[in-house]
N, C-alpha and C. Protein backbone atom coordinates (compact mmCIF):
# COMPACT_ATOMS: atom_id res chain seq x y z
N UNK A 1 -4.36 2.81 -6.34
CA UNK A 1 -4.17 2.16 -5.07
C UNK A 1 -4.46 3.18 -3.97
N UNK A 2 -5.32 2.58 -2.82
CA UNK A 2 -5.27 3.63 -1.69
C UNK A 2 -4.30 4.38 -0.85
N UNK A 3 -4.24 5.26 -0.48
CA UNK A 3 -3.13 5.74 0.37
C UNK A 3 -4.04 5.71 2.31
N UNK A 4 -2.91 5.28 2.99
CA UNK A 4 -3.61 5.47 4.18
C UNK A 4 -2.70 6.26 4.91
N UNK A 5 -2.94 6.70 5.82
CA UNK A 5 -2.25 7.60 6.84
C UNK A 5 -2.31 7.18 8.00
N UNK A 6 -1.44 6.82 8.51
CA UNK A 6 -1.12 6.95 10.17
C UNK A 6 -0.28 7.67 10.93
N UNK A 7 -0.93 7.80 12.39
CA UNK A 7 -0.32 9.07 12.90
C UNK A 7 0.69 8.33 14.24
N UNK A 8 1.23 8.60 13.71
CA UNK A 8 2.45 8.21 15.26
C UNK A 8 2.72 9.59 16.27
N UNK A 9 3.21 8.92 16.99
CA UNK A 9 4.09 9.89 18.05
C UNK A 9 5.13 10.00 17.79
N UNK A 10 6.18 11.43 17.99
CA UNK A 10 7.83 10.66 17.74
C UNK A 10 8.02 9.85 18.14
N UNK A 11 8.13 9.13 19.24
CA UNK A 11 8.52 8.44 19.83
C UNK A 11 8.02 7.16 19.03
N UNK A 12 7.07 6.55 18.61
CA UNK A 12 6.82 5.22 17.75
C UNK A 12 7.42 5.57 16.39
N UNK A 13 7.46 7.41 15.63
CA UNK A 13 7.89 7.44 14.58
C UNK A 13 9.52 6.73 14.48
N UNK A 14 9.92 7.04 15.75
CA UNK A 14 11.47 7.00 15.46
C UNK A 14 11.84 5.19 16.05
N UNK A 15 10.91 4.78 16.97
CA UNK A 15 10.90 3.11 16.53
C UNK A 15 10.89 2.39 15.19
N UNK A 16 9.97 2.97 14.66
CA UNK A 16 9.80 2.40 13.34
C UNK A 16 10.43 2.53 12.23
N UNK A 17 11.22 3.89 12.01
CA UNK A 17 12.02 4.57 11.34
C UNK A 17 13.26 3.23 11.42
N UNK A 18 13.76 2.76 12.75
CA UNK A 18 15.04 2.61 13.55
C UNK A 18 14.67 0.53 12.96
N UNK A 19 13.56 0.26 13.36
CA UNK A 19 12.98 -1.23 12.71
C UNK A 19 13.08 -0.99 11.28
N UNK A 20 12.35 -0.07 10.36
CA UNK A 20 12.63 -0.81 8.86
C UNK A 20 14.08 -0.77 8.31
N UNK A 21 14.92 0.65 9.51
CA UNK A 21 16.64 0.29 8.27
C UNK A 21 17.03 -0.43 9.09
N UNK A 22 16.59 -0.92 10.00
CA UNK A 22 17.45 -2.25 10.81
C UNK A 22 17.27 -3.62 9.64
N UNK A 23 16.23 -3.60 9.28
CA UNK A 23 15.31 -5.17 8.07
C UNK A 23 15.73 -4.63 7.00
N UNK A 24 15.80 -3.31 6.46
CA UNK A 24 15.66 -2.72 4.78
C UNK A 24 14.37 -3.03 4.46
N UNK A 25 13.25 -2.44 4.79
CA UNK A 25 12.35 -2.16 4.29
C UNK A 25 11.79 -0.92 4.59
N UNK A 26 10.80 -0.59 3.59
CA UNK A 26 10.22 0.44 3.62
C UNK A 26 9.70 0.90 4.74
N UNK A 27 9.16 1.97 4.76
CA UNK A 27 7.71 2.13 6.16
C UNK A 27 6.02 1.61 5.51
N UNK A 28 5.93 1.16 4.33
CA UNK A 28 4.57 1.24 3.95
C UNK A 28 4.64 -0.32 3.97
N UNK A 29 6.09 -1.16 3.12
CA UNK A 29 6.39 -2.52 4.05
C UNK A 29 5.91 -2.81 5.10
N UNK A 30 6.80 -2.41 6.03
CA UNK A 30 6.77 -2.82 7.28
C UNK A 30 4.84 -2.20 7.79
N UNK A 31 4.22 -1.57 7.50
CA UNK A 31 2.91 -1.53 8.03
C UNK A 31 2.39 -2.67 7.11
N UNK A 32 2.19 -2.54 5.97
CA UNK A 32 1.75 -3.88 5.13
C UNK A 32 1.63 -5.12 6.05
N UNK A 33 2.90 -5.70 6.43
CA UNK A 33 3.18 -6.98 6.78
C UNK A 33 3.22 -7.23 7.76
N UNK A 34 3.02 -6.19 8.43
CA UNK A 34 2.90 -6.11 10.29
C UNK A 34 0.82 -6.44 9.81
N UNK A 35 -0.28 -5.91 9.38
CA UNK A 35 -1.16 -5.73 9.15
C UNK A 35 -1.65 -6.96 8.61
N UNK A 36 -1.19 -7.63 8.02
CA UNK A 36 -1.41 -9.02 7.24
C UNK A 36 -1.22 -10.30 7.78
N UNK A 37 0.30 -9.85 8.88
CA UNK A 37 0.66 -10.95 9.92
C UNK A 37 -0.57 -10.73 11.36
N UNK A 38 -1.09 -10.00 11.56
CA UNK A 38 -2.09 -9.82 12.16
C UNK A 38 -3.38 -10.44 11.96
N UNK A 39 -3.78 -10.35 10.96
CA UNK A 39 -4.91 -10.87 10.29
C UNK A 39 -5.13 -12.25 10.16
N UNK A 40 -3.58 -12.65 9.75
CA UNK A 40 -3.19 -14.05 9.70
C UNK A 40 -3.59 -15.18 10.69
N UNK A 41 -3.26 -14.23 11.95
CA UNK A 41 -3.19 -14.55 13.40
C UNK A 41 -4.46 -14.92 13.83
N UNK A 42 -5.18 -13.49 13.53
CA UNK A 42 -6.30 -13.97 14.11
C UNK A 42 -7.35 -14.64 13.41
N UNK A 43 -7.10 -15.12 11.85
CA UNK A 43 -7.81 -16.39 11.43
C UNK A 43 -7.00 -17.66 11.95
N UNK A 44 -5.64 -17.68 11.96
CA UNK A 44 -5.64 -18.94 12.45
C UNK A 44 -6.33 -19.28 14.10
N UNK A 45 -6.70 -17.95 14.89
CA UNK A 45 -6.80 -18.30 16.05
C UNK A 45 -8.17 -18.57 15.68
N UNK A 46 -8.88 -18.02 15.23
CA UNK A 46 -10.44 -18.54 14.96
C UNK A 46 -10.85 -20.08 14.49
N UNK A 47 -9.91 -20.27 13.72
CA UNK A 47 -9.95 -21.81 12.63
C UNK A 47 -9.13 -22.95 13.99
N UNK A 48 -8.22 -22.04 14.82
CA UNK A 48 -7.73 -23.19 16.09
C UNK A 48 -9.34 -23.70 17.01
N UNK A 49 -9.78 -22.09 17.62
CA UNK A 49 -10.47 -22.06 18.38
C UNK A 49 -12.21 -23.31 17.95
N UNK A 50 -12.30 -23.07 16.84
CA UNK A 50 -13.73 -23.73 15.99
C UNK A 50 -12.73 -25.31 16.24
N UNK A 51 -12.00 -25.80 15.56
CA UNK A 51 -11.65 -26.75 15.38
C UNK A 51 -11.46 -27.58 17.01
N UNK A 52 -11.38 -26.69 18.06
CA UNK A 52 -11.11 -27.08 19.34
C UNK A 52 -12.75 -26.97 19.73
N UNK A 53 -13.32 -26.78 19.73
CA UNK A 53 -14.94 -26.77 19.98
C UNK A 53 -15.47 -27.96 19.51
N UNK A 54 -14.77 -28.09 17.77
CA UNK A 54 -15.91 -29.85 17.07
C UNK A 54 -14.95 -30.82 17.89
N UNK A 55 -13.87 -30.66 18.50
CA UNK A 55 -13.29 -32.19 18.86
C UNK A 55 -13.69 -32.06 20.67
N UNK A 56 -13.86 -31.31 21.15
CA UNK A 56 -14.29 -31.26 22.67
C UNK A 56 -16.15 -31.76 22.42
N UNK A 57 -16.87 -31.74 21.78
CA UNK A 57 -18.14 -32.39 21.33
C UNK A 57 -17.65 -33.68 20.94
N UNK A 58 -16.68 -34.34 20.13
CA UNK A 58 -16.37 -35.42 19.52
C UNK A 58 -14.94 -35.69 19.86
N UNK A 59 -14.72 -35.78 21.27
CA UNK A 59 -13.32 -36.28 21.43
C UNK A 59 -12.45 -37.76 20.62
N UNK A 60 -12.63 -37.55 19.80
CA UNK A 60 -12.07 -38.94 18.87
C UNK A 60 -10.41 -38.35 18.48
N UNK A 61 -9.54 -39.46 18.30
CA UNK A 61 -8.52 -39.40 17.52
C UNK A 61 -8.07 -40.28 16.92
N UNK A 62 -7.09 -40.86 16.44
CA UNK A 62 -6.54 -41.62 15.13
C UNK A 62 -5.22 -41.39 15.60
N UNK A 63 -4.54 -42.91 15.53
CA UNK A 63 -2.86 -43.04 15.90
C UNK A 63 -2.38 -42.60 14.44
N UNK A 64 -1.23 -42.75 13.88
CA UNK A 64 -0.52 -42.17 12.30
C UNK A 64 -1.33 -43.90 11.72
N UNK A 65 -0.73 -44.71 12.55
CA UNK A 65 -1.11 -46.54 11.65
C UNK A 65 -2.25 -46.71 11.29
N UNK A 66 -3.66 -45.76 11.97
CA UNK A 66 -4.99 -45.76 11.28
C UNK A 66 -5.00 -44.38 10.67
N UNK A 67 -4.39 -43.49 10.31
CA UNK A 67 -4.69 -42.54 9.74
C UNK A 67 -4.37 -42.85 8.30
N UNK A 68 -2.55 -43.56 8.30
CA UNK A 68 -2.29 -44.32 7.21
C UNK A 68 -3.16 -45.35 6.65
N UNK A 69 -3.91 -46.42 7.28
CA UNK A 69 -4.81 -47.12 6.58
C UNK A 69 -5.89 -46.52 6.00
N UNK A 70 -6.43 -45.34 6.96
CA UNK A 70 -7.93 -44.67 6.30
C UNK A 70 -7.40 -44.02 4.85
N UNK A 71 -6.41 -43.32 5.07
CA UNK A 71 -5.78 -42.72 3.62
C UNK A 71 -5.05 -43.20 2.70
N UNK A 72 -4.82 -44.92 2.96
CA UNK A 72 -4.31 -45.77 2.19
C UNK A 72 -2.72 -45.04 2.01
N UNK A 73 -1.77 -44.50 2.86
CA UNK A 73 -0.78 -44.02 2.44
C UNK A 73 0.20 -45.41 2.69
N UNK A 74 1.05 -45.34 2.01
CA UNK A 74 2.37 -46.41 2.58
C UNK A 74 3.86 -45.98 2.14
């Protein structure tokens, strides 16, 4: 597995130090999932942003009572 290195300042070292025993997690945790929740972010903002582009070309919508008929739900 890779090892990465990051360089803090004291001053962010001892934020971060002060955040993972506040949660109980690690420091390689807490970069992990800070790094992933990021990523997360900015695919969902991409997949918001695209999806807001095809309906501003095709302003259409569907009440739940035709969404239920098109999908036959009951």
């Amino acid at each position: 597995m890779p090892v990465v290195s990051v360089h803090l300042t004291d001053e962010e070292s001892k934020l971060v130090e002060r955040y993972c025993a506040k949660h109980g997690m690690s420091l390689s945790d807490a970069f992990k999932t800070a790094l992933i929740e990021k990523i997360e972010d900015e695919y969902d903002l991409a997949q918001y942003e695209a999806a807001k582009k095809r309906f501003d070309k095709n302003p259409v919508s569907f009440s739940l009572d035709e969404t239920r008929k098109e999908l036959i739900v009951r």
